[in-house]
C-alpha atoms as a PDB file:
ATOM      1  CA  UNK A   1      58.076   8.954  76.892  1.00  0.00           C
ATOM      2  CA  UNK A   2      60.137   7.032  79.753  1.00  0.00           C
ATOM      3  CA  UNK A   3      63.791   8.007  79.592  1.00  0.00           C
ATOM      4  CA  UNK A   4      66.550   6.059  81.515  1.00  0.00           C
ATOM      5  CA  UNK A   5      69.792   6.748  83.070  1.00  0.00           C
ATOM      6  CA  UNK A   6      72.533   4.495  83.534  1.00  0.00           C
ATOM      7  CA  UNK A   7      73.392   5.309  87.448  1.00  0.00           C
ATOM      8  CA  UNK A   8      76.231   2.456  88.258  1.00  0.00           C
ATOM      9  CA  UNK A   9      77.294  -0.850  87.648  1.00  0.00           C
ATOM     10  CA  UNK A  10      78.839  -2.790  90.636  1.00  0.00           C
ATOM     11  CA  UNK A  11      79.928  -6.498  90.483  1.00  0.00           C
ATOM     12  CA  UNK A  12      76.719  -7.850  91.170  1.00  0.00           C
ATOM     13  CA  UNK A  13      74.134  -5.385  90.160  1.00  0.00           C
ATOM     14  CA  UNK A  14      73.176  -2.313  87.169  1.00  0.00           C
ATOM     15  CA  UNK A  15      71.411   0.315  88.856  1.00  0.00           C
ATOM     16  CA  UNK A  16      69.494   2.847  86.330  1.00  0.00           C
ATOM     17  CA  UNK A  17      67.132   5.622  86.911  1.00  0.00           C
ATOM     18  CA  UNK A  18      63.598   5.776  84.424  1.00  0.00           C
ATOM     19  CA  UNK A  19      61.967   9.371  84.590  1.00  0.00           C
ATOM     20  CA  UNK A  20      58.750  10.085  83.194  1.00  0.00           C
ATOM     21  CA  UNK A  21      58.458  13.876  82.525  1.00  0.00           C
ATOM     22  CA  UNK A  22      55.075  13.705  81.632  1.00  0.00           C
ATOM     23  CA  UNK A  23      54.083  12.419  85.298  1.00  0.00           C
ATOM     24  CA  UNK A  24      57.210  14.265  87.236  1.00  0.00           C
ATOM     25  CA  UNK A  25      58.378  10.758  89.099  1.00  0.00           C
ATOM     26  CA  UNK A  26      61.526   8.682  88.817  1.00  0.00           C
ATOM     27  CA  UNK A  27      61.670   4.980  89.330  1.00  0.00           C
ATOM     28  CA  UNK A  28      64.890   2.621  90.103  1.00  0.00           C
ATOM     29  CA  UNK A  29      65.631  -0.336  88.323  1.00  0.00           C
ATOM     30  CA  UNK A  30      67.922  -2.977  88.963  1.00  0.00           C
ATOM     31  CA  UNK A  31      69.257  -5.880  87.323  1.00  0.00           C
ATOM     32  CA  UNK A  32      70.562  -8.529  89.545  1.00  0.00           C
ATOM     33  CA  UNK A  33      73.320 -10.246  87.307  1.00  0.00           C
ATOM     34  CA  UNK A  34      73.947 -13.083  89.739  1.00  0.00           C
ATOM     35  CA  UNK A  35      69.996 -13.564  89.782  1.00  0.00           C
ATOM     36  CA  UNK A  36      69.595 -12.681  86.566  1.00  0.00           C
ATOM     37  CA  UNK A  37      66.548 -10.709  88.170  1.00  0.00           C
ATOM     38  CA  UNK A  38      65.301  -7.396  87.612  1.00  0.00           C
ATOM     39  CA  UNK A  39      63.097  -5.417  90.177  1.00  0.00           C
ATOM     40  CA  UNK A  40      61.863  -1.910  90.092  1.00  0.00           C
ATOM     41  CA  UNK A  41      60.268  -0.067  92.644  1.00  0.00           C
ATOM     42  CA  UNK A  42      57.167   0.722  91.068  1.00  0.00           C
ATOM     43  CA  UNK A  43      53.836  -0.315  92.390  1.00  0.00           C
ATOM     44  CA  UNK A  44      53.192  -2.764  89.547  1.00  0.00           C
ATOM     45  CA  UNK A  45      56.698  -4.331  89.685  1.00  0.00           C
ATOM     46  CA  UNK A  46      55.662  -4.563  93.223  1.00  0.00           C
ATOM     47  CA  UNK A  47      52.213  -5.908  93.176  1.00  0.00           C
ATOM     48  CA  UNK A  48      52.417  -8.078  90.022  1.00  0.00           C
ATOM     49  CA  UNK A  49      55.953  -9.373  90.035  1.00  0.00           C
ATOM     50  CA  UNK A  50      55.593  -8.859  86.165  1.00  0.00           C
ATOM     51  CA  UNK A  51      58.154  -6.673  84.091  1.00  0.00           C
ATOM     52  CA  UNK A  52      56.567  -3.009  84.412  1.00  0.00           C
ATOM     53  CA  UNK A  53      57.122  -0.623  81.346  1.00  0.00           C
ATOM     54  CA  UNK A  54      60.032   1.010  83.693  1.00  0.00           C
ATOM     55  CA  UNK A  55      61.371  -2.402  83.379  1.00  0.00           C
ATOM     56  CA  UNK A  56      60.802  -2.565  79.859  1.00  0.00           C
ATOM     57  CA  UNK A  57      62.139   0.701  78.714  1.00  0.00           C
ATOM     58  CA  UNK A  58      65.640  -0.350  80.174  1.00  0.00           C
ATOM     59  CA  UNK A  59      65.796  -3.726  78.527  1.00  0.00           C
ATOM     60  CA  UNK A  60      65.478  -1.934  75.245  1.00  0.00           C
ATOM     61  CA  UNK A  61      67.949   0.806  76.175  1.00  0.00           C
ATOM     62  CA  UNK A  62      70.364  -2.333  76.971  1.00  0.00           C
ATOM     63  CA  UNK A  63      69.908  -3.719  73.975  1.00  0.00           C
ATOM     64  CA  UNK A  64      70.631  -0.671  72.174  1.00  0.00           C
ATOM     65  CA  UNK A  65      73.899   0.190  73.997  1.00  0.00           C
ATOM     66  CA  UNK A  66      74.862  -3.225  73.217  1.00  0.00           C
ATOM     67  CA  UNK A  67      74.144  -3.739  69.480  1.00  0.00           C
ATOM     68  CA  UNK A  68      75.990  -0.358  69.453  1.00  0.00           C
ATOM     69  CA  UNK A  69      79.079  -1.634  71.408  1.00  0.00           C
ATOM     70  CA  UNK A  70      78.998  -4.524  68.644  1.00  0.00           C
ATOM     71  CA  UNK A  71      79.052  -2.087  65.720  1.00  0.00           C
ATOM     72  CA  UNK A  72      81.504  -0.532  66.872  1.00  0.00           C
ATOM     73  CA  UNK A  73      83.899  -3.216  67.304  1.00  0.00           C
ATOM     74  CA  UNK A  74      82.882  -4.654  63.791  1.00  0.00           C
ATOM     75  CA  UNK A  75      83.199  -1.037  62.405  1.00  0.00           C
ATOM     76  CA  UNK A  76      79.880  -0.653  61.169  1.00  0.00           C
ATOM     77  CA  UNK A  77      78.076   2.677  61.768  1.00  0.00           C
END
């Protein structure tokens, strides 16, 4: 099970760390808002310039913070 850290947000990039416990490594992800690009720095990212499951993993953990930022403000729980 991939878990991922939000590390930083600057004005033209979101930086996040994905650890895999079962395998002991972390990867970095970024997502390149004026590209609209995300890289990590995982062999496959590398090798196949295809969205790795590192990649993946942190779309879906965007999409959760943000359906959650929009229940929020609509006052749904």
């Amino acid at each position: 099970m991939l878990k991922v850290i939000f590390d930083y947000e600057s004005a033209r990039a979101k930086a996040y760390t994905v650890s895999n416990p079962e395998e002991k490594k972390n990867h970095s992800v970024i997502y390149r808002m004026d590209k609209q690009k995300w890289s990590c720095d995982c062999k496959w990212n590398t090798l196949k310039e295809t969205y790795c499951s590192h990649i993946k993993e942190t779309i879906k953990y965007e999409n959760k913070k943000k359906a959650e930022r929009l229940a929020k403000k609509l006052g749904i729980k």
